[in-house]
N, C-alpha and C. Protein backbone atom coordinates (compact mmCIF):
# COMPACT_ATOMS: atom_id res chain seq x y z
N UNK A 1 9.72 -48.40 -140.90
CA UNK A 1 10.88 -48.26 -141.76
C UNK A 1 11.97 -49.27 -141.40
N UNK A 2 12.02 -49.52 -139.98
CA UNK A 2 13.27 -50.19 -139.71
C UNK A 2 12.65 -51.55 -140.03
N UNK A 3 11.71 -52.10 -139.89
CA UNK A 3 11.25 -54.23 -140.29
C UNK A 3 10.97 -53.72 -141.76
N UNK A 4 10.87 -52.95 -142.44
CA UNK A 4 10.88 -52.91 -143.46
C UNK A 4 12.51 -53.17 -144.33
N UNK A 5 13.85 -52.89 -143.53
CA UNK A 5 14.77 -52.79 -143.93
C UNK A 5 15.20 -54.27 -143.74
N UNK A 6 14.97 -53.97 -142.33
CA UNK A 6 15.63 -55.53 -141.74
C UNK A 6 15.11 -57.05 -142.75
N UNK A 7 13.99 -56.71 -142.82
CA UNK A 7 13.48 -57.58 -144.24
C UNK A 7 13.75 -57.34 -145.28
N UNK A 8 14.10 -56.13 -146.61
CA UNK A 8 14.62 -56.46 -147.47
C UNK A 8 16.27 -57.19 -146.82
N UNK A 9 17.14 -56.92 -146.13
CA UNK A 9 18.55 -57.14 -145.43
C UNK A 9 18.24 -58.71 -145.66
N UNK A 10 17.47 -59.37 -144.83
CA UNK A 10 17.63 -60.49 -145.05
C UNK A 10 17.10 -61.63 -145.74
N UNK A 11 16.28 -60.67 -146.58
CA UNK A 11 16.09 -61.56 -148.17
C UNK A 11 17.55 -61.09 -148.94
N UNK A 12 17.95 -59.66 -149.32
CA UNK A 12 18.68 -59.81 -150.14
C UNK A 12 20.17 -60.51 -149.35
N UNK A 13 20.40 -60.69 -148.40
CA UNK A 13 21.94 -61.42 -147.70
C UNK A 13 21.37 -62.83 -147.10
N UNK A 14 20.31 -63.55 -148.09
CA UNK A 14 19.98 -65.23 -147.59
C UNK A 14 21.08 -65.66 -148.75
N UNK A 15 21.37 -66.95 -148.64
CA UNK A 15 22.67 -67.71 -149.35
C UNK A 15 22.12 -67.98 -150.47
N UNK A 16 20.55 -68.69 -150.50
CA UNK A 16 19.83 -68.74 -151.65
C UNK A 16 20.26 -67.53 -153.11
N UNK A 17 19.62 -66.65 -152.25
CA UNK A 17 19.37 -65.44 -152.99
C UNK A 17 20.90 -65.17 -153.75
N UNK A 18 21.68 -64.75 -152.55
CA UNK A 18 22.85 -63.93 -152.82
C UNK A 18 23.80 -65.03 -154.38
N UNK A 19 23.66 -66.54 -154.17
CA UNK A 19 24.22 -67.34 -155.29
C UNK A 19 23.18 -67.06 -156.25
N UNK A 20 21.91 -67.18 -156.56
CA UNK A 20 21.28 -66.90 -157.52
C UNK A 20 21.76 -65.47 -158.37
N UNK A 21 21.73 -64.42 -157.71
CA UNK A 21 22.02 -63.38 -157.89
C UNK A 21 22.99 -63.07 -158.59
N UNK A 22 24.52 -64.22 -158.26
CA UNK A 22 26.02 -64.36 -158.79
C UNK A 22 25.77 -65.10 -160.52
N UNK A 23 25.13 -66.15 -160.51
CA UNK A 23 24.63 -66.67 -161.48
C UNK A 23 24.14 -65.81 -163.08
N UNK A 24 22.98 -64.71 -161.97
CA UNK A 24 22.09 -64.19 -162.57
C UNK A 24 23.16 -63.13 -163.32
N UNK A 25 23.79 -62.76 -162.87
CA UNK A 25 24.63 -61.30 -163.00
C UNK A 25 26.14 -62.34 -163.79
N UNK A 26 26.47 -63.37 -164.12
CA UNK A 26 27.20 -63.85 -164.45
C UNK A 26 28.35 -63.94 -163.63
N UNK A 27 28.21 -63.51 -162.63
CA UNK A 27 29.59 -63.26 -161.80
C UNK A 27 29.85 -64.49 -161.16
N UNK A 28 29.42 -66.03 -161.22
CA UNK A 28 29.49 -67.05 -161.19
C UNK A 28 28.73 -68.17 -161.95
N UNK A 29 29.90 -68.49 -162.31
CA UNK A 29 29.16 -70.08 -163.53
C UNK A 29 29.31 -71.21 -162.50
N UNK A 30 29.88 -71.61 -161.89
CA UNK A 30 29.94 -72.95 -161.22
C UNK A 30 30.62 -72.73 -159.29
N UNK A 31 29.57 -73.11 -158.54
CA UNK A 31 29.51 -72.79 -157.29
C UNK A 31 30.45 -73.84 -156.80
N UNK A 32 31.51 -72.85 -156.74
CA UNK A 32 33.36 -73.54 -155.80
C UNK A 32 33.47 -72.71 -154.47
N UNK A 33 34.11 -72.91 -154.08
CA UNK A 33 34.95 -72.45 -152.54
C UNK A 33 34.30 -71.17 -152.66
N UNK A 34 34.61 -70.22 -153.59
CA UNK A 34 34.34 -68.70 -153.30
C UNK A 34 32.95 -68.60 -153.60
N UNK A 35 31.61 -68.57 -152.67
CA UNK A 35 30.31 -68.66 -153.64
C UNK A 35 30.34 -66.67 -153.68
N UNK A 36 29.16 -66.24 -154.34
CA UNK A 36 28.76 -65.22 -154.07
C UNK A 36 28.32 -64.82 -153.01
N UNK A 37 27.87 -65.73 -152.20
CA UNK A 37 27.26 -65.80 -151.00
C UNK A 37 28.74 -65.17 -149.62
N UNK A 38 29.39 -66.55 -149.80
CA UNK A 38 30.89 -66.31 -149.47
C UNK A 38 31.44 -65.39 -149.39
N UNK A 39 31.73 -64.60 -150.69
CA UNK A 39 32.09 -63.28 -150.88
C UNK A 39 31.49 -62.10 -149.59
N UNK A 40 30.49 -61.94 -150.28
CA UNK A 40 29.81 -60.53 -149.63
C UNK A 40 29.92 -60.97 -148.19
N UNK A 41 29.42 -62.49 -147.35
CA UNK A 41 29.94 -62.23 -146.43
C UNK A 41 31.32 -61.73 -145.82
N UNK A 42 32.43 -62.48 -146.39
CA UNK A 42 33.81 -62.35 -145.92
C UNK A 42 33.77 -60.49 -146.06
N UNK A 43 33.53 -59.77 -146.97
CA UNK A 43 33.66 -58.18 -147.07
C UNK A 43 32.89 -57.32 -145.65
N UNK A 44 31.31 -57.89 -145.92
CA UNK A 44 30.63 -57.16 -145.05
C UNK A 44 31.43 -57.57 -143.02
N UNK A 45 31.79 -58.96 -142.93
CA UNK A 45 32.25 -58.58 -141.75
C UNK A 45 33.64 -58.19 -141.54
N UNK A 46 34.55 -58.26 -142.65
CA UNK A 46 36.12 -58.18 -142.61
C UNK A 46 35.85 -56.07 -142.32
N UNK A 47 34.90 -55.58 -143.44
CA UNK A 47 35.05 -54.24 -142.94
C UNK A 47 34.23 -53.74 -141.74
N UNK A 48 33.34 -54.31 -141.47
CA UNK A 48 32.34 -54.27 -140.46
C UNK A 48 33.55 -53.96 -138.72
N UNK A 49 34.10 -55.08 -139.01
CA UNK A 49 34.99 -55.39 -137.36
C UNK A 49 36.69 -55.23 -138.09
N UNK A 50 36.98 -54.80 -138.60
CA UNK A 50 38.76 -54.92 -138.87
C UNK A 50 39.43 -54.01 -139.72
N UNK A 51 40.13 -53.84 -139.59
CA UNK A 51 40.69 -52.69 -140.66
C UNK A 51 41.34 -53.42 -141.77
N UNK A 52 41.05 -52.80 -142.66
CA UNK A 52 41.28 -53.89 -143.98
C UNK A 52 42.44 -52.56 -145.23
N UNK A 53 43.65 -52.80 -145.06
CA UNK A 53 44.40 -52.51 -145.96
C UNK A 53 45.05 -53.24 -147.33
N UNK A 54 44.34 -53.67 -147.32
CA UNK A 54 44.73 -54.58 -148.52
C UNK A 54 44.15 -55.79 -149.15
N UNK A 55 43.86 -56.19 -150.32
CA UNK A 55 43.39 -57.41 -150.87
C UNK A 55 43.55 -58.54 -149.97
N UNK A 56 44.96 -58.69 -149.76
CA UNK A 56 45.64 -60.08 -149.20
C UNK A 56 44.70 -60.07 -147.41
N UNK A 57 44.90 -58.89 -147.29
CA UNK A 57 43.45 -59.09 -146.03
C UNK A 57 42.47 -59.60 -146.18
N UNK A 58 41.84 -59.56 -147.09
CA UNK A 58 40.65 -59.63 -147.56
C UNK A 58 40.80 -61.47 -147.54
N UNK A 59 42.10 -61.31 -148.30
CA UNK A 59 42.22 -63.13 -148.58
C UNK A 59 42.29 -63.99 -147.47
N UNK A 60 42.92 -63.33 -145.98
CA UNK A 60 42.99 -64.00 -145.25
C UNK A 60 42.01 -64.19 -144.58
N UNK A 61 41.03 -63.16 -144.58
CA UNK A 61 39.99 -63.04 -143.61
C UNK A 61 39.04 -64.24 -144.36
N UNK A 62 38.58 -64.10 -145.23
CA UNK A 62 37.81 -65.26 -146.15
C UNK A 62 38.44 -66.97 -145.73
N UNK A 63 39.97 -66.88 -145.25
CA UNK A 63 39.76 -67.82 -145.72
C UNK A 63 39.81 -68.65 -143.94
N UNK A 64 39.89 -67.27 -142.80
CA UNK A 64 39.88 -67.62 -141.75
C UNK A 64 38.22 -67.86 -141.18
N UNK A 65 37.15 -67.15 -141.98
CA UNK A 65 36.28 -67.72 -141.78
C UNK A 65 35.37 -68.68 -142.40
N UNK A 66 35.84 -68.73 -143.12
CA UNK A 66 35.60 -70.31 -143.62
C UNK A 66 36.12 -71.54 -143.70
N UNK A 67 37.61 -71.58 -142.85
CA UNK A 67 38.23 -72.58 -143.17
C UNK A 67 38.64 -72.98 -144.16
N UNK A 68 39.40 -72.06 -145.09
CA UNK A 68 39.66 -72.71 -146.43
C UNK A 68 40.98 -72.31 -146.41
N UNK A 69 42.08 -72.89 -147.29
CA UNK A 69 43.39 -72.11 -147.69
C UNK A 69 42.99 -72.06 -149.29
N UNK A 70 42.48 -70.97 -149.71
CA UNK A 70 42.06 -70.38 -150.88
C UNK A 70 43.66 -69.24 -151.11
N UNK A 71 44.44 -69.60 -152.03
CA UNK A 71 46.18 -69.12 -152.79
C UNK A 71 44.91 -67.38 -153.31
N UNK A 72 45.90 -66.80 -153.04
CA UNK A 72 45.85 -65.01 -153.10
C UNK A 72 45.11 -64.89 -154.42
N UNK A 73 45.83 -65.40 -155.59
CA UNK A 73 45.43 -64.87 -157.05
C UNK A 73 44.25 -65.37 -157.51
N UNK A 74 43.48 -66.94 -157.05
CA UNK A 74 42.35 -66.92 -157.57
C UNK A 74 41.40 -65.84 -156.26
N UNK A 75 41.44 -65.78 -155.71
CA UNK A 75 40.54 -64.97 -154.68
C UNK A 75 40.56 -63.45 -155.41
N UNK A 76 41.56 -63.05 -155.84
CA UNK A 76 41.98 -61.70 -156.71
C UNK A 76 41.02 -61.73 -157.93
N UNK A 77 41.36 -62.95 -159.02
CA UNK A 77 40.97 -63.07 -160.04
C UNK A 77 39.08 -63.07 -159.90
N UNK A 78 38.62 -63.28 -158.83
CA UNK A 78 37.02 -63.03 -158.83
C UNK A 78 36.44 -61.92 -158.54
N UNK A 79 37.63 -61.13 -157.28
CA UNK A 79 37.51 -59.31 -157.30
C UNK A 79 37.86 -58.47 -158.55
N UNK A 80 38.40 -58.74 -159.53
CA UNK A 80 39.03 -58.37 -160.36
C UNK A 80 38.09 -58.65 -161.62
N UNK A 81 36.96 -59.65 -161.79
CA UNK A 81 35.75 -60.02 -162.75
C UNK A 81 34.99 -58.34 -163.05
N UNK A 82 34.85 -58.24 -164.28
CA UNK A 82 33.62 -57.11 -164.15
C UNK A 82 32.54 -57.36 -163.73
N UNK A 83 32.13 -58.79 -164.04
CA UNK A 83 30.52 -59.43 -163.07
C UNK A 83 30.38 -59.01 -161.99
N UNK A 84 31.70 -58.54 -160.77
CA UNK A 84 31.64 -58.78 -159.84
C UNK A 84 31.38 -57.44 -159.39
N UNK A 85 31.73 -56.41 -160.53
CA UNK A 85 30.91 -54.48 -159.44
C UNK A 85 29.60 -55.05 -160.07
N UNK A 86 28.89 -55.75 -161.04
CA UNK A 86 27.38 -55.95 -161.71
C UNK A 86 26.73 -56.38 -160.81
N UNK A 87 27.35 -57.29 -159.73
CA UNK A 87 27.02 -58.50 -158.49
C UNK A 87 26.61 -57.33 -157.16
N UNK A 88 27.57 -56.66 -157.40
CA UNK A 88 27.65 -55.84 -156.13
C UNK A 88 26.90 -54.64 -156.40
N UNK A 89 26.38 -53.99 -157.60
CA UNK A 89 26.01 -53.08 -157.78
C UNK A 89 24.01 -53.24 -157.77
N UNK A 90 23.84 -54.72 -158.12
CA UNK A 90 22.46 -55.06 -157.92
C UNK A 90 22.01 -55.07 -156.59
N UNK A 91 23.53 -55.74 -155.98
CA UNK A 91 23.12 -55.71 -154.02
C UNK A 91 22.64 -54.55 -154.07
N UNK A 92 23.51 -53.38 -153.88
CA UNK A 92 23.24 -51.88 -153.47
C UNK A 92 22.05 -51.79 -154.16
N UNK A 93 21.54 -51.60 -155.45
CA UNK A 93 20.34 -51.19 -155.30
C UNK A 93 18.95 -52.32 -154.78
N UNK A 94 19.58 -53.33 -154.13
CA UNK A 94 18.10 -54.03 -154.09
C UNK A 94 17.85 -53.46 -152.50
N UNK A 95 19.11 -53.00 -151.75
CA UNK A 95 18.86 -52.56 -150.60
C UNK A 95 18.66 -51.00 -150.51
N UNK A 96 18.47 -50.12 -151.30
CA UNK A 96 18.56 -49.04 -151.39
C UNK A 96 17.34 -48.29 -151.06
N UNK A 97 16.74 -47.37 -150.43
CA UNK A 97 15.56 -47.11 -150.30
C UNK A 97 15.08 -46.76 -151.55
N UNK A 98 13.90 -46.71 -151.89
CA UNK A 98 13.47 -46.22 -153.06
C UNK A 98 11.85 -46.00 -152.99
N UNK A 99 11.65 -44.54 -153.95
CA UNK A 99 10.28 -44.15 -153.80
C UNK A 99 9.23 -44.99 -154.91
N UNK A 100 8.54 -45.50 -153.93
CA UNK A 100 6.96 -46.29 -154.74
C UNK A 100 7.14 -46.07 -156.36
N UNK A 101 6.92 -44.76 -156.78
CA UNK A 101 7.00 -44.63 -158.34
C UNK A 101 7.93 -45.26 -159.09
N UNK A 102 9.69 -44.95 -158.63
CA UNK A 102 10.34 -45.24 -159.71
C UNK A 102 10.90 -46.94 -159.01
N UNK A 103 10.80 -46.87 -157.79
CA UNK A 103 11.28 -47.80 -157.57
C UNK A 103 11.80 -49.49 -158.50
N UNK A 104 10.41 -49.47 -159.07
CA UNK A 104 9.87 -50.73 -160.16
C UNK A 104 10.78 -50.43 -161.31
N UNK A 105 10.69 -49.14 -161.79
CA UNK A 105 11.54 -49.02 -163.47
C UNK A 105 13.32 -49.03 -162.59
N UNK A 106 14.27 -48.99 -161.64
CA UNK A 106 15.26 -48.91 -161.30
C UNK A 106 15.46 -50.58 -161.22
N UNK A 107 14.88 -51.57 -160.87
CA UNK A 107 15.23 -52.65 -160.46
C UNK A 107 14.70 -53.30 -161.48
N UNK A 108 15.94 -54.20 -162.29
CA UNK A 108 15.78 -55.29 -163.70
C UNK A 108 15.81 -56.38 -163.10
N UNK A 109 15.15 -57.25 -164.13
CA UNK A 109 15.59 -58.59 -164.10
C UNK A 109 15.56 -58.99 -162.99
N UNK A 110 16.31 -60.10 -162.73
CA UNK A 110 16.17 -60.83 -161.28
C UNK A 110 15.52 -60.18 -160.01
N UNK A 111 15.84 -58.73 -159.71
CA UNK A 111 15.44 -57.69 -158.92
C UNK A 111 13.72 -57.21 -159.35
N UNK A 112 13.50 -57.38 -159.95
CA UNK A 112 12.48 -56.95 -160.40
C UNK A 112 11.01 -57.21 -159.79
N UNK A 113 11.28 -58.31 -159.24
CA UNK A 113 10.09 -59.34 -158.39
C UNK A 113 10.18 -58.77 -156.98
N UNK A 114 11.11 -58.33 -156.77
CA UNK A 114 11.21 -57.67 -155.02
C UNK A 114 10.17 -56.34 -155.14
């Protein structure tokens, strides 16, 4: 169960994947500063290790690990996309356990091949 996880984990959080995925789900047309990739990292370790009260956290932490000075409102304006719960909502289920039967009819499109 557990190399079973650890392997979907790091197919679905490879950089490949995770920008395809942004694409796929529309939640990115043209790969700038913030990729999809980008994203989910800056979240998964900003809540992972830090206490995070606020967006503007969020903004700083992104932009302390990547080296970027990325201004508050476009970083907002990509949390704020509806693509972007569609982006995040495919993550969760591509990592989600799921039983043999339905597993296949729950996962569309791009997901579908996993």
């Amino acid at each position: 169960m557990e190399r079973e996880f650890a392997a979907k984990f790091k197919k679905a959080f490879s950089e490949g994947v995770l920008n395809e995925l942004g694409k796929a789900t529309r939640y990115c047309h043209r790969v700038r500063q913030l990729t999809p990739y980008r994203m989910v990292m800056t979240l998964m370790a900003l809540f992972a290790g830090t206490r995070v009260e606020s967006l503007a956290d969020l903004q700083r932490g992104f932009n302390a690990l990547f080296g970027y000075a990325m201004d508050y409102k476009p970083f907002y304006d990509q949390l704020a996309k509806r693509e972007f719960a569609v982006f995040i909502l495919y993550l969760r289920k591509a990592l989600r356990p799921c039983n043999p039967g339905s597993c296949a009819r729950r996962h569309v499109g791009f997901w579908r091949r996993w």
